[in-house]
C-alpha atoms as a PDB file:
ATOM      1  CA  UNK A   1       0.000   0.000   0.000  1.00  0.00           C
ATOM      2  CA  UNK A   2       1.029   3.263  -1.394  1.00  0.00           C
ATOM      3  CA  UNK A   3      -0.588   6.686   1.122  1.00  0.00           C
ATOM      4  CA  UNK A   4      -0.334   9.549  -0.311  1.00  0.00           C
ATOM      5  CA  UNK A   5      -0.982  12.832   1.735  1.00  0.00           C
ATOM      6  CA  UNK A   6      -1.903  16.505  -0.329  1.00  0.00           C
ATOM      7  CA  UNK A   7      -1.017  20.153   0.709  1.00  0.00           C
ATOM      8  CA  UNK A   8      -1.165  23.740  -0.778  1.00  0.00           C
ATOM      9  CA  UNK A   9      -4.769  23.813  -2.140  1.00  0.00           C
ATOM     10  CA  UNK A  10      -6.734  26.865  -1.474  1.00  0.00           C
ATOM     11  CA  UNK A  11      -8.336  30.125  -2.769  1.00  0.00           C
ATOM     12  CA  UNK A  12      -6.407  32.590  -5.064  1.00  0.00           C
ATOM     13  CA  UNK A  13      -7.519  35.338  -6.915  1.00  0.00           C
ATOM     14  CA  UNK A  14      -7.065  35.275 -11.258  1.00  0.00           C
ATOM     15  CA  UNK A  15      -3.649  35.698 -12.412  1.00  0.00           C
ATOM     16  CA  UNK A  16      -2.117  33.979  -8.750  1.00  0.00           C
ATOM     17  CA  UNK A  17      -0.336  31.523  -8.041  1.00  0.00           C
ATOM     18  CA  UNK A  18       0.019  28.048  -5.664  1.00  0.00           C
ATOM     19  CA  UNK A  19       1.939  25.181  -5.090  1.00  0.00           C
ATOM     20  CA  UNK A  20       0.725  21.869  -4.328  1.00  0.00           C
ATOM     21  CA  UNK A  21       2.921  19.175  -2.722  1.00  0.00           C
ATOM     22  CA  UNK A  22       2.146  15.625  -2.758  1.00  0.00           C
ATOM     23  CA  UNK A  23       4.019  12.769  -0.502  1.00  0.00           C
ATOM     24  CA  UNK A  24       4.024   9.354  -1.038  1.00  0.00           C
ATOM     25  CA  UNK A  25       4.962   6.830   2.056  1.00  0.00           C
ATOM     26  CA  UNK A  26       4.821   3.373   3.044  1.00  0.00           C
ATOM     27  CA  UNK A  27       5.358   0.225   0.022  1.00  0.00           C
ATOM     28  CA  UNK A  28       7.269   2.936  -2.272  1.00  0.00           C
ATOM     29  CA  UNK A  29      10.735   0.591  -2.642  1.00  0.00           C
ATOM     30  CA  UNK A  30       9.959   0.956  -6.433  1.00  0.00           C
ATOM     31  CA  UNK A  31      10.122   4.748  -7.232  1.00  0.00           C
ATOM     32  CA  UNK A  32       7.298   5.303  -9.471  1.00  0.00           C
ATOM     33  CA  UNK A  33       5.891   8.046 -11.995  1.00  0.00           C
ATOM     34  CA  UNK A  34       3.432  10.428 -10.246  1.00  0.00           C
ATOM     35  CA  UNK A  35       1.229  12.969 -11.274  1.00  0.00           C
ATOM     36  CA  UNK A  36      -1.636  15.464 -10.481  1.00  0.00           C
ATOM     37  CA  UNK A  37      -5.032  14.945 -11.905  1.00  0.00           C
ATOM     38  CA  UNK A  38      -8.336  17.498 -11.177  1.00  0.00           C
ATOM     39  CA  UNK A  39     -11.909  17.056 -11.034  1.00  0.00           C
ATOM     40  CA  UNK A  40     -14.834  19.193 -11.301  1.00  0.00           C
ATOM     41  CA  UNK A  41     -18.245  18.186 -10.250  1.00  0.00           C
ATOM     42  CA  UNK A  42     -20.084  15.898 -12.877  1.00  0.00           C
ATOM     43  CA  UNK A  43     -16.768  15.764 -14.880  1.00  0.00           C
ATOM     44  CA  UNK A  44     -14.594  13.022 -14.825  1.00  0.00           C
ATOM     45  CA  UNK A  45     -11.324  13.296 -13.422  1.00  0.00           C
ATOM     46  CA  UNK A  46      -8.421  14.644 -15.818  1.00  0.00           C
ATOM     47  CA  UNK A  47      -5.042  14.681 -16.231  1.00  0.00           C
ATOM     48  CA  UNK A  48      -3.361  17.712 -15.390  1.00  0.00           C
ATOM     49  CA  UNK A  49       0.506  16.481 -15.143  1.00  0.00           C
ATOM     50  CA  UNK A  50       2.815  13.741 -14.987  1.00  0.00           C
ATOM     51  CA  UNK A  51       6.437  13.314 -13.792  1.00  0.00           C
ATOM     52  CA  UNK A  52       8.703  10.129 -14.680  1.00  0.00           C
ATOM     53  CA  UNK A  53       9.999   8.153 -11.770  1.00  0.00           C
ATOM     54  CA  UNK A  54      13.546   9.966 -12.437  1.00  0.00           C
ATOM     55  CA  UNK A  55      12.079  12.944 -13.146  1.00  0.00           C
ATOM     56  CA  UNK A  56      13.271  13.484 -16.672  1.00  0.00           C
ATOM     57  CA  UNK A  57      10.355  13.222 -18.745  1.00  0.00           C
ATOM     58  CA  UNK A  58       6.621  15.043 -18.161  1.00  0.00           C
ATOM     59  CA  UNK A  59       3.278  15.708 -19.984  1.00  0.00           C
ATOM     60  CA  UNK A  60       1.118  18.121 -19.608  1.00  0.00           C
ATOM     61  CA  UNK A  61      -2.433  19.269 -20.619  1.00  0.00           C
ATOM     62  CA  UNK A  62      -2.645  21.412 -22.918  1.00  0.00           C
ATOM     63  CA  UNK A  63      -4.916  23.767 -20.667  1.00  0.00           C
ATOM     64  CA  UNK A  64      -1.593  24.128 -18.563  1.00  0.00           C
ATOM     65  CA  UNK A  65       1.160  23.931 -20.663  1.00  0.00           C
ATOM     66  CA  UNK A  66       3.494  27.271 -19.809  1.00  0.00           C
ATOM     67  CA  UNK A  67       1.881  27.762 -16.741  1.00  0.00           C
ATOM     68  CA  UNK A  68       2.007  24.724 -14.846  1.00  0.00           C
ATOM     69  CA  UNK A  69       5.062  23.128 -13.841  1.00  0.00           C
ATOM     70  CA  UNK A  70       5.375  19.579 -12.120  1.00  0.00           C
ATOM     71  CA  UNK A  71       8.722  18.768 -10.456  1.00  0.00           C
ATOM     72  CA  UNK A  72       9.809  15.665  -7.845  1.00  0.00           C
ATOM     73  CA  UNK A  73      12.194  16.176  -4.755  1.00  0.00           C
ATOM     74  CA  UNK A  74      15.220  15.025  -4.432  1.00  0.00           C
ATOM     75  CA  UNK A  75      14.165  11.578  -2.384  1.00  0.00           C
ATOM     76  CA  UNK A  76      11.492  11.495  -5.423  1.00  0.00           C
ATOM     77  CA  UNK A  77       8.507  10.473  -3.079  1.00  0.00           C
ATOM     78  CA  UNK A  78       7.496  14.019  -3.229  1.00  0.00           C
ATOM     79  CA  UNK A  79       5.813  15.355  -5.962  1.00  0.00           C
ATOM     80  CA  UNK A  80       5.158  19.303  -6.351  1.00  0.00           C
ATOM     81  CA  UNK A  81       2.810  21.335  -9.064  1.00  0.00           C
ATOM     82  CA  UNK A  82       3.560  24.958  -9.318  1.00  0.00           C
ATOM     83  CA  UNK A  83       0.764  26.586 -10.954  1.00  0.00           C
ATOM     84  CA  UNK A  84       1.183  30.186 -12.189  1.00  0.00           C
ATOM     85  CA  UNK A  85      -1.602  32.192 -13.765  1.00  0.00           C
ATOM     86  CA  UNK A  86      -4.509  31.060 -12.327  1.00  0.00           C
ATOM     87  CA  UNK A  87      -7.483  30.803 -14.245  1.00  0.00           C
ATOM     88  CA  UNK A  88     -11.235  30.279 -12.806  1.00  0.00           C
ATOM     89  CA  UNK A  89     -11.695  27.392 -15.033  1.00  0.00           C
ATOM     90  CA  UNK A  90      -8.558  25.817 -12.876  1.00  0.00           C
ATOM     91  CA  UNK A  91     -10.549  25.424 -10.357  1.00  0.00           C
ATOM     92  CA  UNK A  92     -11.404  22.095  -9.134  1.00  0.00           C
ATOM     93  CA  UNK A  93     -10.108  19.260  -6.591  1.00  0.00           C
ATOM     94  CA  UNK A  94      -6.628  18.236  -7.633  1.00  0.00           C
ATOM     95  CA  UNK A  95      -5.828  14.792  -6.478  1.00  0.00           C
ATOM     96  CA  UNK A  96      -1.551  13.521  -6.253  1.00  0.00           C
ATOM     97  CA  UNK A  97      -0.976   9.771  -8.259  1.00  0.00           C
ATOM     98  CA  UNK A  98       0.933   6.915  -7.368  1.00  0.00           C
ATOM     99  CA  UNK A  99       2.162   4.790 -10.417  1.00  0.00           C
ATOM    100  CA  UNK A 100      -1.534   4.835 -11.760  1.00  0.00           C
ATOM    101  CA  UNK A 101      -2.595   2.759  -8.723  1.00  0.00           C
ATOM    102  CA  UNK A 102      -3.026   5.162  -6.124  1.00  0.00           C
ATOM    103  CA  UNK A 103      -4.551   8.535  -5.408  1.00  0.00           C
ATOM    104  CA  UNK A 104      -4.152  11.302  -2.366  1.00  0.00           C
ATOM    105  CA  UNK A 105      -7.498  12.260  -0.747  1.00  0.00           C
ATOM    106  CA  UNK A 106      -7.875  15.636  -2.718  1.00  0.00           C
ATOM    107  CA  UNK A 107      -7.144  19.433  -1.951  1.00  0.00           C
ATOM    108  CA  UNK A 108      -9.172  21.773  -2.960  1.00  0.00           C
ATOM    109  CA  UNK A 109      -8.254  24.756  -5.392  1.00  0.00           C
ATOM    110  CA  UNK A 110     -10.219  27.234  -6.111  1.00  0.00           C
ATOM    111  CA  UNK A 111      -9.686  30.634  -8.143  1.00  0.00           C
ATOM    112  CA  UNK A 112     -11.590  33.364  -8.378  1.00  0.00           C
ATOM    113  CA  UNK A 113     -12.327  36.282 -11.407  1.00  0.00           C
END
């Protein structure tokens, strides 16, 4: 079993800026690839980025390409998204991913116009 526990969600005006963390404990002797996904009521939930287990290699959506930025730390069980230039439609609950297996319990963002 994989826990992963979420930080850094909140409320930010248009144009702000936040950082989420994510950090993954227990069963993690395999590093993994993580990511952060979002979901909106009555939507499903979407990709938003993904980091390699090394840390080389991410994808983005294309709603957050330039202004997101995903990154690992250096014990790569933490994952962190940086997200610049908020936009109200990038609001939502952004859940941290565990080698596609597990998720984080949520934290909320929320921007407003």
């Amino acid at each position: 079993q994989v826990q992963l526990v979420e930080s850094g969600g909140g409320l930010v005006q248009a144009g702000g800026s936040l950082r989420l963390s994510c950090t993954a404990s227990g069963s993690i002797s395999n590093i993994n690839i993580m990511g952060w996904y979002r979901q909106v009521p009555a939507k499903q939930r979407e990709l938003v980025a993904i980091i390699s287990s090394g840390g080389g290699s991410t994808n983005y959506a294309d709603s957050v390409k330039g202004r997101f930025t995903i990154s690992r730390g250096n014990a790569k069980n933490t994952v962190y998204l940086q997200m610049n230039s908020l936009k109200p439609e990038d609001t939502g609950v952004y859940y941290c991913m565990w080698g596609y297996m597990y998720w984080g319990q949520g934290t909320q963002v929320t921007v407003s116009s």
